[in-house]
Protein backbone atom coordinates (compact mmCIF):
# COMPACT_ATOMS: atom_id res chain seq x y z
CA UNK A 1 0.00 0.00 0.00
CA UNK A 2 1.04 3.53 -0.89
CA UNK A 3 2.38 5.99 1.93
CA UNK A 4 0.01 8.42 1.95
CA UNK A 5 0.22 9.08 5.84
CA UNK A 6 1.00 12.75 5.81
CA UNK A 7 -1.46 14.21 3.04
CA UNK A 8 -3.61 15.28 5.84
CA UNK A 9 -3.18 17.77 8.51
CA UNK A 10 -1.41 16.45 11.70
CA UNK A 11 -3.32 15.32 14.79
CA UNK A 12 -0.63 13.77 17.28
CA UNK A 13 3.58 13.54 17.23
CA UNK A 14 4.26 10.08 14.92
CA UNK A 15 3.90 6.72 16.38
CA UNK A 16 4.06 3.54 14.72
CA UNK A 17 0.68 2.59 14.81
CA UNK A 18 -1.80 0.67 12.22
CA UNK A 19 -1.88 3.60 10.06
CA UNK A 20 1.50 3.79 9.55
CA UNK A 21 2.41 0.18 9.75
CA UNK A 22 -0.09 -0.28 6.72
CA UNK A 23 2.09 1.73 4.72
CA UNK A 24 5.12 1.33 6.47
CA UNK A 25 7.46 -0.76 3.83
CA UNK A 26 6.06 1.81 1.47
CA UNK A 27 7.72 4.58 3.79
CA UNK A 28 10.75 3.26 4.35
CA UNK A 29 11.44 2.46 0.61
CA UNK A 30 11.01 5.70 -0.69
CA UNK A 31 11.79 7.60 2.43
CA UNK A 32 15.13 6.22 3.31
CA UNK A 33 17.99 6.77 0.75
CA UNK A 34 19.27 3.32 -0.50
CA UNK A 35 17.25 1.53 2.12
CA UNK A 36 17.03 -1.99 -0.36
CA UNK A 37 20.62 -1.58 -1.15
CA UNK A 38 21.59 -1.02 2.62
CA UNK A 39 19.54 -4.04 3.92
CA UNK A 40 20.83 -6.41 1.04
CA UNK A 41 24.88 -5.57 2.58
CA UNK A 42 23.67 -6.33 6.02
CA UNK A 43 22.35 -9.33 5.17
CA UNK A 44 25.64 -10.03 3.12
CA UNK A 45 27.66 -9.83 6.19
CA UNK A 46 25.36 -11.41 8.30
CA UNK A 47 25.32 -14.80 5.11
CA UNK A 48 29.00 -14.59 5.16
CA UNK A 49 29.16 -15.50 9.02
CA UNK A 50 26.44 -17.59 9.12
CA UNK A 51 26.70 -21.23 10.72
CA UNK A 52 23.77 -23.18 12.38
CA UNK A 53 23.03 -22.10 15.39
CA UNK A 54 23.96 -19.13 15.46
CA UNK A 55 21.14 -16.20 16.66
CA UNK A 56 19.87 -12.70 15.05
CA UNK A 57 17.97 -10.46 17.01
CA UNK A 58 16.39 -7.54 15.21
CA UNK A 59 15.30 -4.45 17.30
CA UNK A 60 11.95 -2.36 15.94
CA UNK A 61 11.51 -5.34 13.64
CA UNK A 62 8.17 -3.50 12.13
CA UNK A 63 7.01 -6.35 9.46
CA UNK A 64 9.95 -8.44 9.62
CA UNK A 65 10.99 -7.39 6.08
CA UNK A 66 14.42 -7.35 7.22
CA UNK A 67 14.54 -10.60 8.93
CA UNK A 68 12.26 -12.41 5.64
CA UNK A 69 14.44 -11.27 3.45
CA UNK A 70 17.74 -12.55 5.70
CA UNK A 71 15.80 -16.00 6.05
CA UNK A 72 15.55 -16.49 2.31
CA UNK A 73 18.65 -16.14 1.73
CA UNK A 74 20.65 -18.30 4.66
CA UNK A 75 21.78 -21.80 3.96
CA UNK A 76 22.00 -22.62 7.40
CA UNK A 77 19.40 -23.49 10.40
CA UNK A 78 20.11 -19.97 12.49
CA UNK A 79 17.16 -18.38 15.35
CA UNK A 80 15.92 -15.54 13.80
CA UNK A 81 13.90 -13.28 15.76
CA UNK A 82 12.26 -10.18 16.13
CA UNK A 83 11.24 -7.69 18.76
CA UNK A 84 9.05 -4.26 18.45
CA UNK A 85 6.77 -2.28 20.39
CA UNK A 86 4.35 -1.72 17.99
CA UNK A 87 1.48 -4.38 18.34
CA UNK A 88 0.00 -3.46 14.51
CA UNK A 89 3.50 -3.69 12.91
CA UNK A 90 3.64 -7.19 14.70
CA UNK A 91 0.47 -8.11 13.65
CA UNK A 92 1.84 -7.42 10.01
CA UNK A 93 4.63 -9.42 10.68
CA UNK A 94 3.36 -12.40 11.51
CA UNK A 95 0.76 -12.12 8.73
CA UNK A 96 3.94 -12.23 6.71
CA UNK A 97 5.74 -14.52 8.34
CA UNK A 98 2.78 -17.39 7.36
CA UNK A 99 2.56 -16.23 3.75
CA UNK A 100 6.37 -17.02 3.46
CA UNK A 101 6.66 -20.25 5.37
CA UNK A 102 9.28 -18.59 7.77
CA UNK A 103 10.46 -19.74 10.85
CA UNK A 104 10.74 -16.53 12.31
CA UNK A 105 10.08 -15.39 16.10
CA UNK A 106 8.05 -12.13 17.06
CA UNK A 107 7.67 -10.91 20.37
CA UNK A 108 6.28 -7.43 21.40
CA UNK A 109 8.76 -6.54 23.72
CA UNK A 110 10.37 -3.05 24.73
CA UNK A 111 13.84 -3.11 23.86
CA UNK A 112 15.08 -0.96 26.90
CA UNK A 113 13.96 -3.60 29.15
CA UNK A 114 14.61 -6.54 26.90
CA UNK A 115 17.31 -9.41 28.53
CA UNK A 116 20.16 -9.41 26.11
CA UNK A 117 22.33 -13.10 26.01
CA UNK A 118 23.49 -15.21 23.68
CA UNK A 119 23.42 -13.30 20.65
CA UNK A 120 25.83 -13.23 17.72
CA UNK A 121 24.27 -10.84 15.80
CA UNK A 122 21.82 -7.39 16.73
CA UNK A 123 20.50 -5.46 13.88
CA UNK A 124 18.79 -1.92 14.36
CA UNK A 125 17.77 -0.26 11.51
CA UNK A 126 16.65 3.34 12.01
CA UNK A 127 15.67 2.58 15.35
CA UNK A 128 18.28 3.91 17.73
CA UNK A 129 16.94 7.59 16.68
CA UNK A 130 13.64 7.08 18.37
CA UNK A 131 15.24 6.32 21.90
CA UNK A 132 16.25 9.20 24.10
CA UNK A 133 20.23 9.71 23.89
CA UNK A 134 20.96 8.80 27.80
CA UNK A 135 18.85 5.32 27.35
CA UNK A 136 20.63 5.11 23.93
CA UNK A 137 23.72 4.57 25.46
CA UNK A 138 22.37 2.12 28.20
CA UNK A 139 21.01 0.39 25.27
CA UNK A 140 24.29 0.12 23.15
CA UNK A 141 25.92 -1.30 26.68
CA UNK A 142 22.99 -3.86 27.33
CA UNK A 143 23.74 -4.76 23.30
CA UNK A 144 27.48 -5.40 23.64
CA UNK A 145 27.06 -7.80 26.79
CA UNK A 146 24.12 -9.47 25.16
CA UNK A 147 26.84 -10.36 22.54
CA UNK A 148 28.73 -13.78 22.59
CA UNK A 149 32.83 -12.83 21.70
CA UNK A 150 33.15 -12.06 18.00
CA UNK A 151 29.60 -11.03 17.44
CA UNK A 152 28.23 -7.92 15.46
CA UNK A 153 26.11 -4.70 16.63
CA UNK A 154 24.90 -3.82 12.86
CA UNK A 155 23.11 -0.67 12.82
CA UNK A 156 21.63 2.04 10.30
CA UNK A 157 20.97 5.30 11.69
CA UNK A 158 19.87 9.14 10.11
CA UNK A 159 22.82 11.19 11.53
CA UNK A 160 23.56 14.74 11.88
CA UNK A 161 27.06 16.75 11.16
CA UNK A 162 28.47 19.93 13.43
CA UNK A 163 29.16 21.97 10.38
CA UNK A 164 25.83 23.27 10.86
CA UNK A 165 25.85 24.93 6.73
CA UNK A 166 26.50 21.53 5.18
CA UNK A 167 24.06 19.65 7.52
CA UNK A 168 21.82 21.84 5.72
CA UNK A 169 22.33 21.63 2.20
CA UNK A 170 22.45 17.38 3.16
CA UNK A 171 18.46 17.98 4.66
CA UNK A 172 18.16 20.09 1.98
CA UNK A 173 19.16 17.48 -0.55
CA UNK A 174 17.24 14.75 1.33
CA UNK A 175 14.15 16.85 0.85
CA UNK A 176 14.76 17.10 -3.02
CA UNK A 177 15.11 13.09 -2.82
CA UNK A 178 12.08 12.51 -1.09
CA UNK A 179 10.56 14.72 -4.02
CA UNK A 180 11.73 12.31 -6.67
CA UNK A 181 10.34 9.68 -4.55
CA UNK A 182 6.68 11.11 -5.41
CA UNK A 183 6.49 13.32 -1.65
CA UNK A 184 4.63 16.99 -1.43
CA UNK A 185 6.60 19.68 -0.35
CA UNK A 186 3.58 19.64 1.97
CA UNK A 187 4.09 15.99 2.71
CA UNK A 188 7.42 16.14 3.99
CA UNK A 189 6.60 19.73 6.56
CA UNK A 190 4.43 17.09 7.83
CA UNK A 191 6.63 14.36 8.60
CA UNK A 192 9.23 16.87 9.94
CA UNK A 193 6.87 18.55 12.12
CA UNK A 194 5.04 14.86 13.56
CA UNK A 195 9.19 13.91 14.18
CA UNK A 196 10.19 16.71 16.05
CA UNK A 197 11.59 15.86 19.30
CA UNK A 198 10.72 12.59 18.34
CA UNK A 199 13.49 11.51 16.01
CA UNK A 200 17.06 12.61 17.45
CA UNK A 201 20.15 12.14 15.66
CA UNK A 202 23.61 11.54 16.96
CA UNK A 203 26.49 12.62 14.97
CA UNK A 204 28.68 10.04 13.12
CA UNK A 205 31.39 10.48 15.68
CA UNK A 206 28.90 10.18 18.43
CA UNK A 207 27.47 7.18 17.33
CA UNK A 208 31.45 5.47 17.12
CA UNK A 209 31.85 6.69 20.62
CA UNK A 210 28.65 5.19 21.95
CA UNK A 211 29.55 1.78 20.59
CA UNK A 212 33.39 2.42 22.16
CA UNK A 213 31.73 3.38 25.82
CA UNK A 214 29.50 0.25 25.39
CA UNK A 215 32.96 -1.71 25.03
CA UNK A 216 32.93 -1.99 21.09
CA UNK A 217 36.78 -2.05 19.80
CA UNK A 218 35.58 -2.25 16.03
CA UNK A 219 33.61 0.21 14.49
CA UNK A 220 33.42 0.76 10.86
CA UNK A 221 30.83 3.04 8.67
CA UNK A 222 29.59 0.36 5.90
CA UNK A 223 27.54 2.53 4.02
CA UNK A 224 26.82 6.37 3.82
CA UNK A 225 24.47 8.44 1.51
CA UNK A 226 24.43 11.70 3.32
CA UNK A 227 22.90 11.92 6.58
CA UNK A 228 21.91 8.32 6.33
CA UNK A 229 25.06 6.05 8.00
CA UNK A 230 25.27 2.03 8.77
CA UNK A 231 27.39 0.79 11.12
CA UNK A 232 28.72 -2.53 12.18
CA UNK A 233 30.67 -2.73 15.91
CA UNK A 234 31.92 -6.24 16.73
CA UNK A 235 32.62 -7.00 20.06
């Protein structure tokens, strides 16, 4: 279904609820730069290191589109599983998760008070953004002990930049993308205005020294398209 969430006036600060979760592969796709391209690398580097057994935990798994399209492409028996807040994006999920014959666990489950343990992979993709920065960094340190030695923290996150004049122009040229995408000019005020205060971005440096305070010694930038940045820290 077509995003078509913000052609109307406003009424409340954006949550993911069945309005948007309708729509909300829809959004992602043409909202986020690259987003396809992005979630086929993860996936690349999770197949490469993939062995039976092994365990991939998702945080904000919305409709598991992530964690299908992982499942289809492993050729090994590994615990996939999701966790999100949002009861109507796991509704969607599991919906999806019949159609495609996938073995795939859902929980709804907050992810600040989620026991983190025997994990060799965590993916997060746009999600850190939505947590307040002091729990962020809790998070990140519940992440890398919920880690078994050699796993991965893989992470996509909307970032911000000090020189305040170029982290304008990059909005700026984020907004003319999301035009090409098919978005009003009145369309994307909207979305700006429901995220405010809702949506806060770390820098790219900030982000590397979260995942170094958590413990992280490896931290690398796999992808970048502007103010859109993926991560992988490895523990």
């Amino acid at each position: 279904m077509k995003d078509k969430v913000f052609e109307k006036p406003i009424e409340k600060k954006f949550e993911f609820d069945e309005a948007v979760a309708s729509v909300f592969d829809d959004m992602l796709s043409r909202s986020v730069p690259f987003y396809n391209e992005v979630r086929k690398l993860m996936i690349a580097v999770i197949v490469a290191e993939q062995a039976d057994g092994k365990s991939v935990l998702d945080l904000g798994a919305s409709t598991a589109k992530f964690l299908l399209d992982l499942d289809a492409k492993l050729e090994t028996k590994m615990h996939l599983k999701g966790i999100d807040n949002s009861q109507a994006m796991l509704d969607r999920a599991r919906q999806k998760c019949v159609v495609f014959g996938a073995d795939i666990a859902l929980e709804f489950a907050d992810m600040l008070e989620y026991r983190y343990e025997g994990l060799d992979f965590i993916t997060a993709n746009y999600t850190l953004q939505f947590i307040r920065p002091m729990q962020r960094v809790e998070l990140v340190g519940q992440i890398y002990e919920g880690l078994n030695e050699g796993g991965m923290f893989l992470f996509s996150e909307k970032v911000v930049f000090d020189d305040k004049r170029l982290d304008k122009q990059l909005i700026d040229i984020y907004y003319d993308y999301k035009k090409e995408q098919g978005y009003s000019a009145y369309e994307i005020a909207q979305k700006r205005e429901a995220l405010e205060n809702i949506l806060i971005p770390f820098t790219i440096e900030e982000n590397i020294a979260m995942c170094q305070k958590a413990g992280f010694k490896q931290i690398t930038t796999l992808f970048q398209w502007a103010n859109f940045v993926t991560f992988v820290a490895k523990k």
